[in-house]
PDB file of N, CA and C in Angstrom:
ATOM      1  N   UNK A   1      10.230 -44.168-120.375  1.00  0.00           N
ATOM      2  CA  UNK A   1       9.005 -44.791-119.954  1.00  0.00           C
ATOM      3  C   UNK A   1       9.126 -46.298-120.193  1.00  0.00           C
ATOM      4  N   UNK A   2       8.446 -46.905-119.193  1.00  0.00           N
ATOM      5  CA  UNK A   2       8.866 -48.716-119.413  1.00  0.00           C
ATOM      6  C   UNK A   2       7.129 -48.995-119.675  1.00  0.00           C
ATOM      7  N   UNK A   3       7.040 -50.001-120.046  1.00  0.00           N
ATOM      8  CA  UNK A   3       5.807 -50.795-120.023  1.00  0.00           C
ATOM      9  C   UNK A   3       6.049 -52.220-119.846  1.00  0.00           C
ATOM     10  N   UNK A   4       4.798 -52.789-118.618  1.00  0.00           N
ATOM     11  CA  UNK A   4       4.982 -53.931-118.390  1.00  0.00           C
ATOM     12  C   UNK A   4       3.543 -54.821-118.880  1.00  0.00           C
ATOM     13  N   UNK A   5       3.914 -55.755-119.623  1.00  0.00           N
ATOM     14  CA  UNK A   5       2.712 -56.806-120.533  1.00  0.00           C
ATOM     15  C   UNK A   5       2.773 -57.892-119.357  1.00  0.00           C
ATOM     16  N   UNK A   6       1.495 -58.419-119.583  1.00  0.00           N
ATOM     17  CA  UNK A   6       1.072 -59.551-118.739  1.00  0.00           C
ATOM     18  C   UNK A   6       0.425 -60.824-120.013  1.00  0.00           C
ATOM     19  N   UNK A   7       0.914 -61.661-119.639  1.00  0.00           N
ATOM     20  CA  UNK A   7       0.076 -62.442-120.516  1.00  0.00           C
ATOM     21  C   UNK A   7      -1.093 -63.291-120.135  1.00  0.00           C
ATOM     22  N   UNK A   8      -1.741 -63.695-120.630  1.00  0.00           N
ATOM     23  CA  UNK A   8      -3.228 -64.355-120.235  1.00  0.00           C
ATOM     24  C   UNK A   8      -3.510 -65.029-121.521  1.00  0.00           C
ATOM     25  N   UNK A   9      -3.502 -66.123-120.451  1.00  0.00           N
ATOM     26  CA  UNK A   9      -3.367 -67.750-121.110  1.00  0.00           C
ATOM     27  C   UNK A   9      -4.941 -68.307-120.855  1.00  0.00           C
ATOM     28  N   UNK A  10      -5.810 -68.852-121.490  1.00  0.00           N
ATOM     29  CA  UNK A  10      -7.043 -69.544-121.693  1.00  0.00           C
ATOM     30  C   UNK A  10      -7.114 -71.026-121.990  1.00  0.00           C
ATOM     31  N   UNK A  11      -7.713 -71.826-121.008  1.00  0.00           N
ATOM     32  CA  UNK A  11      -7.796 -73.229-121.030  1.00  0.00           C
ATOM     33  C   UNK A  11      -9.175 -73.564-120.692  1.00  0.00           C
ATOM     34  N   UNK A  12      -9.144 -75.056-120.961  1.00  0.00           N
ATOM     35  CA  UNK A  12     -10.391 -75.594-120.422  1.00  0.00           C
ATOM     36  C   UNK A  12     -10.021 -76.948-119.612  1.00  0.00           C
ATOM     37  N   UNK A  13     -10.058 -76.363-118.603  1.00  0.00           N
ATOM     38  CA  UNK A  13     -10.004 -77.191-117.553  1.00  0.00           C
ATOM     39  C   UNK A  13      -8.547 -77.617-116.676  1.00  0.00           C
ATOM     40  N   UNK A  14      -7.485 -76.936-117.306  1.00  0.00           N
ATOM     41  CA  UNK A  14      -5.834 -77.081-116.930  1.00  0.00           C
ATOM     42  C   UNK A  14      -5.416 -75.543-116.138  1.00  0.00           C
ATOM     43  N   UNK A  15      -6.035 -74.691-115.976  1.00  0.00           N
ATOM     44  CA  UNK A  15      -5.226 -73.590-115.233  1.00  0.00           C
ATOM     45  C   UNK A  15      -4.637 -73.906-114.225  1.00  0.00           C
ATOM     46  N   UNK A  16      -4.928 -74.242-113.893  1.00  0.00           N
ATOM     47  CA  UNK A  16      -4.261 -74.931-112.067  1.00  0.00           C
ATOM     48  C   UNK A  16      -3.137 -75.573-112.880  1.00  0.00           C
ATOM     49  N   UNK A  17      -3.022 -76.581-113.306  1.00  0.00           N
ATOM     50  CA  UNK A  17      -2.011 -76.580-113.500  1.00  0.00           C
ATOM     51  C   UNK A  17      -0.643 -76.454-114.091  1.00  0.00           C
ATOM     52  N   UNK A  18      -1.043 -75.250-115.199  1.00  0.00           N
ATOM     53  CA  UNK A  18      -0.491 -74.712-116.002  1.00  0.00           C
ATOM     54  C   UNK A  18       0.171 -73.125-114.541  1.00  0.00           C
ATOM     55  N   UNK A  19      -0.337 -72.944-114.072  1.00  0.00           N
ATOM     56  CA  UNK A  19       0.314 -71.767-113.199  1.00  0.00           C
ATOM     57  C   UNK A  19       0.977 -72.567-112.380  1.00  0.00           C
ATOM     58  N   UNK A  20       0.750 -73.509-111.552  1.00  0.00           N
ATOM     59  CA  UNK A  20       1.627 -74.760-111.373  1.00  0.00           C
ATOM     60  C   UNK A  20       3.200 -75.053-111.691  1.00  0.00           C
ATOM     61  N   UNK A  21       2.848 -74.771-113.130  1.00  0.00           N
ATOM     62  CA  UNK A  21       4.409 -75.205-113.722  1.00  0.00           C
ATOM     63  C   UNK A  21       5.135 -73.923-113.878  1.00  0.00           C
ATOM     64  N   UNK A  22       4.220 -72.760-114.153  1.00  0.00           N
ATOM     65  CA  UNK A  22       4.669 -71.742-114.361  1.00  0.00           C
ATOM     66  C   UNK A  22       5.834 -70.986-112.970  1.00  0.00           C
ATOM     67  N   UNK A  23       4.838 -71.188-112.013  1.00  0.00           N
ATOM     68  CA  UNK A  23       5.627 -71.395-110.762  1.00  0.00           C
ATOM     69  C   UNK A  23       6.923 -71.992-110.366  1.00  0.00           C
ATOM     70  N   UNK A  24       6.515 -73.315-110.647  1.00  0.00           N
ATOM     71  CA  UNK A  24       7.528 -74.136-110.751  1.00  0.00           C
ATOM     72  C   UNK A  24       8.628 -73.751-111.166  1.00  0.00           C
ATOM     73  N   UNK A  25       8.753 -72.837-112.907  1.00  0.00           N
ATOM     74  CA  UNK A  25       9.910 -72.677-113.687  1.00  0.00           C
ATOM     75  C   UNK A  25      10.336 -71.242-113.223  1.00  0.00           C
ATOM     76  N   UNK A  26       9.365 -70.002-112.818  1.00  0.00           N
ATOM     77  CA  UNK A  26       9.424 -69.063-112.750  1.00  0.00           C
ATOM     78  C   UNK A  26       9.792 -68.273-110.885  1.00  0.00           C
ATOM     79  N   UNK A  27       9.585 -69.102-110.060  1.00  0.00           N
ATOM     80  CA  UNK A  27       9.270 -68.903-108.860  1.00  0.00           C
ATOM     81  C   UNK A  27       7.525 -67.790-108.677  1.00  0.00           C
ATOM     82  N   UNK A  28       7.864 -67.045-107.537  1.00  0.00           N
ATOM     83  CA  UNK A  28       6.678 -66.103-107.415  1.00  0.00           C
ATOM     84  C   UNK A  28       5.426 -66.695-106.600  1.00  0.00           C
ATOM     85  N   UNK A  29       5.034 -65.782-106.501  1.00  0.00           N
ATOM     86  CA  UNK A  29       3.602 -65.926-105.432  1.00  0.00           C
ATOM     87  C   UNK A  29       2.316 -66.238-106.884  1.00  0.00           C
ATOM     88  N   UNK A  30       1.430 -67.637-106.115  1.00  0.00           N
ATOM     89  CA  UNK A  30       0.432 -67.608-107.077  1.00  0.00           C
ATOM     90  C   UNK A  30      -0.901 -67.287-106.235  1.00  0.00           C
ATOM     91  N   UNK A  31      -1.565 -66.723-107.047  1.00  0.00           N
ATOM     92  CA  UNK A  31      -2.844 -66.504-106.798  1.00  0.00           C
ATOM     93  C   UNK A  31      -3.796 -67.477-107.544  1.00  0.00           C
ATOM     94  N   UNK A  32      -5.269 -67.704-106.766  1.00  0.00           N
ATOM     95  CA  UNK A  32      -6.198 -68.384-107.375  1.00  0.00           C
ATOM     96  C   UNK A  32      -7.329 -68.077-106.673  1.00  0.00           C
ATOM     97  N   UNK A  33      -8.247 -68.255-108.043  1.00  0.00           N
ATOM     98  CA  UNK A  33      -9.658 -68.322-107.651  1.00  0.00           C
ATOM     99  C   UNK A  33     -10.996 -68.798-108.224  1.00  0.00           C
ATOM    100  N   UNK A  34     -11.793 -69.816-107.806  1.00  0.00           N
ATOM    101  CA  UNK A  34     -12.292 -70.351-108.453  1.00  0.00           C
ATOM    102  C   UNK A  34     -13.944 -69.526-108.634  1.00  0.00           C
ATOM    103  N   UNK A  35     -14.284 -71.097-109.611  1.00  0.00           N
ATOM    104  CA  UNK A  35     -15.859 -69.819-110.043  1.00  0.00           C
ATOM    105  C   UNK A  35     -16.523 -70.259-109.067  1.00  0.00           C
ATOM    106  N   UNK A  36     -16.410 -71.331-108.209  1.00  0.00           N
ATOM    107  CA  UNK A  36     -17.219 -71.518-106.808  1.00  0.00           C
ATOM    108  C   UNK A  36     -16.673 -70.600-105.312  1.00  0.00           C
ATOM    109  N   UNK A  37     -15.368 -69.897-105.510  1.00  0.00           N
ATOM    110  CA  UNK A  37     -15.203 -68.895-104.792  1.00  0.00           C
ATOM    111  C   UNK A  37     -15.907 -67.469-105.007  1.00  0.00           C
ATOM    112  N   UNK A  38     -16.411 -67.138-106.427  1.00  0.00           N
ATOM    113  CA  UNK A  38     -17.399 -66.624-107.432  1.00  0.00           C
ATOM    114  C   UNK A  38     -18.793 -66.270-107.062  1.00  0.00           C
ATOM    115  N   UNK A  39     -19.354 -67.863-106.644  1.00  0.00           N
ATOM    116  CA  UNK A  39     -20.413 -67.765-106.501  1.00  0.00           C
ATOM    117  C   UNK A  39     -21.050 -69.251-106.868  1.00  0.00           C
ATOM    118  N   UNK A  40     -20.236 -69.804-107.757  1.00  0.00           N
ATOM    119  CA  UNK A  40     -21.191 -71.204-108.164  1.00  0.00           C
ATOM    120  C   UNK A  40     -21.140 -72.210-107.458  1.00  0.00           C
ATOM    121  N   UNK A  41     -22.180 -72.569-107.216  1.00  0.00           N
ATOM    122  CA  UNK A  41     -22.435 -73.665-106.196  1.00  0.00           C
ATOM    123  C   UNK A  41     -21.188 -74.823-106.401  1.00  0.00           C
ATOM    124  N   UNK A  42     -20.572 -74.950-104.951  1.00  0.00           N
ATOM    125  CA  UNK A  42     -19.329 -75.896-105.329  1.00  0.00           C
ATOM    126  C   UNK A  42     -19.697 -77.586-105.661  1.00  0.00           C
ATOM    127  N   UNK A  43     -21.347 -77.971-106.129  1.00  0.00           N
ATOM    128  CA  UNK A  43     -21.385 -79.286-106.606  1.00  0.00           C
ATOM    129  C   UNK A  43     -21.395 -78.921-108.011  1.00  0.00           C
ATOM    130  N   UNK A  44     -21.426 -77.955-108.508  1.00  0.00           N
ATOM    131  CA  UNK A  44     -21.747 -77.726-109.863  1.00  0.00           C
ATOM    132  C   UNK A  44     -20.222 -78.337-110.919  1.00  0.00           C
ATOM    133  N   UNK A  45     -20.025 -78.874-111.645  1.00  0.00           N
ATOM    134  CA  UNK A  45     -19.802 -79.405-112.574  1.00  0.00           C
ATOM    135  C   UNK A  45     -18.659 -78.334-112.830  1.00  0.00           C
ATOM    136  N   UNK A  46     -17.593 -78.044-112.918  1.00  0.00           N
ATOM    137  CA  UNK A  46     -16.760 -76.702-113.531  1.00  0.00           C
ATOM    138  C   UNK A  46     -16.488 -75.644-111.788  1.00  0.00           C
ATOM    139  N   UNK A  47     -16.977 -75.889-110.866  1.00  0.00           N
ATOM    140  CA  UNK A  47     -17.346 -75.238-110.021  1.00  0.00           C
ATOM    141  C   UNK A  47     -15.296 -74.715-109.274  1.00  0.00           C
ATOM    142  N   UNK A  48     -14.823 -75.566-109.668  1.00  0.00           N
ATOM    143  CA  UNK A  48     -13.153 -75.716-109.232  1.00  0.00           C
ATOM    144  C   UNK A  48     -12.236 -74.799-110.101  1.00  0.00           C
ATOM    145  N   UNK A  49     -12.836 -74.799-111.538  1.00  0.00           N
ATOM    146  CA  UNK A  49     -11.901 -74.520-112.391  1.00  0.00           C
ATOM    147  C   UNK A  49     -12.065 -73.394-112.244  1.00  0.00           C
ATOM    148  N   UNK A  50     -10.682 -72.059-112.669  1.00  0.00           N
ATOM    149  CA  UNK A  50     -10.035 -71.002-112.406  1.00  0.00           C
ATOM    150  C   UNK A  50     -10.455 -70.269-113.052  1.00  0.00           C
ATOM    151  N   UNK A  51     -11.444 -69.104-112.583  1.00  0.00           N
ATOM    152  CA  UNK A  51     -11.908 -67.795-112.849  1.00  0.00           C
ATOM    153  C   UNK A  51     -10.995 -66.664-113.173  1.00  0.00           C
ATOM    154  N   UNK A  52      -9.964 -66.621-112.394  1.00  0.00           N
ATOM    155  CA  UNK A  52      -8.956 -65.726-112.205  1.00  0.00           C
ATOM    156  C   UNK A  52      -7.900 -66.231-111.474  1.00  0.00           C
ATOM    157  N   UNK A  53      -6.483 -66.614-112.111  1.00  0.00           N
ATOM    158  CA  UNK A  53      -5.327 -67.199-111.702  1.00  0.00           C
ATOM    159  C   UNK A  53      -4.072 -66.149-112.162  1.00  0.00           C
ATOM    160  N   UNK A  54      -2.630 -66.134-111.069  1.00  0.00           N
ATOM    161  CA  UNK A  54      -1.632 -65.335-111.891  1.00  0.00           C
ATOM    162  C   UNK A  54      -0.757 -65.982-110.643  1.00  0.00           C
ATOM    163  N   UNK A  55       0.878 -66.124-111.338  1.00  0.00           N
ATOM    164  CA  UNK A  55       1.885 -65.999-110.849  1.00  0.00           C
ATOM    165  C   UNK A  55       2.586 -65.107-111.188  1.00  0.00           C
ATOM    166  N   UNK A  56       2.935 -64.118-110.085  1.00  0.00           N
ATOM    167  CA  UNK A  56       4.068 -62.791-110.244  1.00  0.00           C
ATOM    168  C   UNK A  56       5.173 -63.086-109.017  1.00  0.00           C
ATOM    169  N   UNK A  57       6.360 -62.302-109.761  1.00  0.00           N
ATOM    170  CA  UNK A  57       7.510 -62.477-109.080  1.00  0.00           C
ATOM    171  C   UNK A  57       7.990 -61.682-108.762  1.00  0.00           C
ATOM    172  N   UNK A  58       8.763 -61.219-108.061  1.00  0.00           N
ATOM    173  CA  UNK A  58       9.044 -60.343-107.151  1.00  0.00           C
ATOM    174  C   UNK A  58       9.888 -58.932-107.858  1.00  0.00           C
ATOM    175  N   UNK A  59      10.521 -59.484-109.140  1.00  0.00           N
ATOM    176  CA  UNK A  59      11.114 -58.655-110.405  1.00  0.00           C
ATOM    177  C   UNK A  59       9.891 -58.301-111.298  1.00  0.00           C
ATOM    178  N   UNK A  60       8.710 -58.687-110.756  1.00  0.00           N
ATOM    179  CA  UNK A  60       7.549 -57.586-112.094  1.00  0.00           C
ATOM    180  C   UNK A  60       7.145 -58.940-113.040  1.00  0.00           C
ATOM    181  N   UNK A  61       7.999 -60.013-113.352  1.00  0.00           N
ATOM    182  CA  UNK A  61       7.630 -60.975-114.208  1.00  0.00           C
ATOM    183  C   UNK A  61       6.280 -61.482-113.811  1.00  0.00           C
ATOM    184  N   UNK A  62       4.927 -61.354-114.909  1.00  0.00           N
ATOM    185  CA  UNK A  62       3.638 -62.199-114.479  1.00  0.00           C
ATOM    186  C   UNK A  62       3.139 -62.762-115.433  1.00  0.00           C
ATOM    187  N   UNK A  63       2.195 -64.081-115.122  1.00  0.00           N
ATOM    188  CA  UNK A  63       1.343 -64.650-116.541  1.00  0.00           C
ATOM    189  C   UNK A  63      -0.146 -65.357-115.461  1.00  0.00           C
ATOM    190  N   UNK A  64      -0.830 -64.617-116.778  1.00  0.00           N
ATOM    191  CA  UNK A  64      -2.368 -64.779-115.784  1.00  0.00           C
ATOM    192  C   UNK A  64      -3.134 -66.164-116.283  1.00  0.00           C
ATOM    193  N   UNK A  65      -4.147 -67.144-116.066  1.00  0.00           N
ATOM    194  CA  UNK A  65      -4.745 -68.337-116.534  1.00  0.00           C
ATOM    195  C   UNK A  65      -6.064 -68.077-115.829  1.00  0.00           C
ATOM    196  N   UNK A  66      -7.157 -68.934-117.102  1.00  0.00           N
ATOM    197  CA  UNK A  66      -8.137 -68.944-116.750  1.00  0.00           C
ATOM    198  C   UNK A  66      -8.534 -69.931-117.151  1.00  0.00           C
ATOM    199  N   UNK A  67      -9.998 -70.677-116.508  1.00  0.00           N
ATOM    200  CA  UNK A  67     -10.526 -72.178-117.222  1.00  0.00           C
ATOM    201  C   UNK A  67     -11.819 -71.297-117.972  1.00  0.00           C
ATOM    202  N   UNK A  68     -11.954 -70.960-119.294  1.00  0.00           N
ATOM    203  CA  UNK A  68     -13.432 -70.511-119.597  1.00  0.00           C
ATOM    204  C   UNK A  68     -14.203 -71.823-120.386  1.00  0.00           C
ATOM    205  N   UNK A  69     -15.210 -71.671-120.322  1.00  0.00           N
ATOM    206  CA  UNK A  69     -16.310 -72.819-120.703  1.00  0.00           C
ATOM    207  C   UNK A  69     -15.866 -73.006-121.831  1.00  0.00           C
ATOM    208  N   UNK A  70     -16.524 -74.255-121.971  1.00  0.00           N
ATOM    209  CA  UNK A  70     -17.027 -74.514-123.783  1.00  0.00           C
ATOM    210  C   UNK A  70     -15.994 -76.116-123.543  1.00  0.00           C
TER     211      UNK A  70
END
């Protein structure tokens, strides 16, 4: 039996470009999505930063990012 871990990384205000680099070093398809794709009004203040982000690669390798408040 194998098991595959994902990691999930927490920022404020850098996900974008922390999956960015991750990309960069790792290759893979990235995903993104913001909290104004969400629902929050896109003038709102935070409205850009990453609700749900991941780069995975085509060998199973993934690492997930998020921007949470505070």
């Amino acid at each position: 039996m194998s098991i595959k871990t994902t990691t999930h990384l927490n920022f404020r205000g850098d996900a974008r470009a922390a999956l960015e680099f991750y990309q960069s070093v790792f290759g893979g398809q990235v995903t993104i999505a913001t909290y104004g794709d969400f629902g929050m009004p896109k003038d709102v203040p935070g409205a850009e930063n990453i609700v749900f982000g991941q780069v995975e690669t085509a060998d199973g390798f993934s690492v997930m990012a998020y921007d949470i408040p505070g």
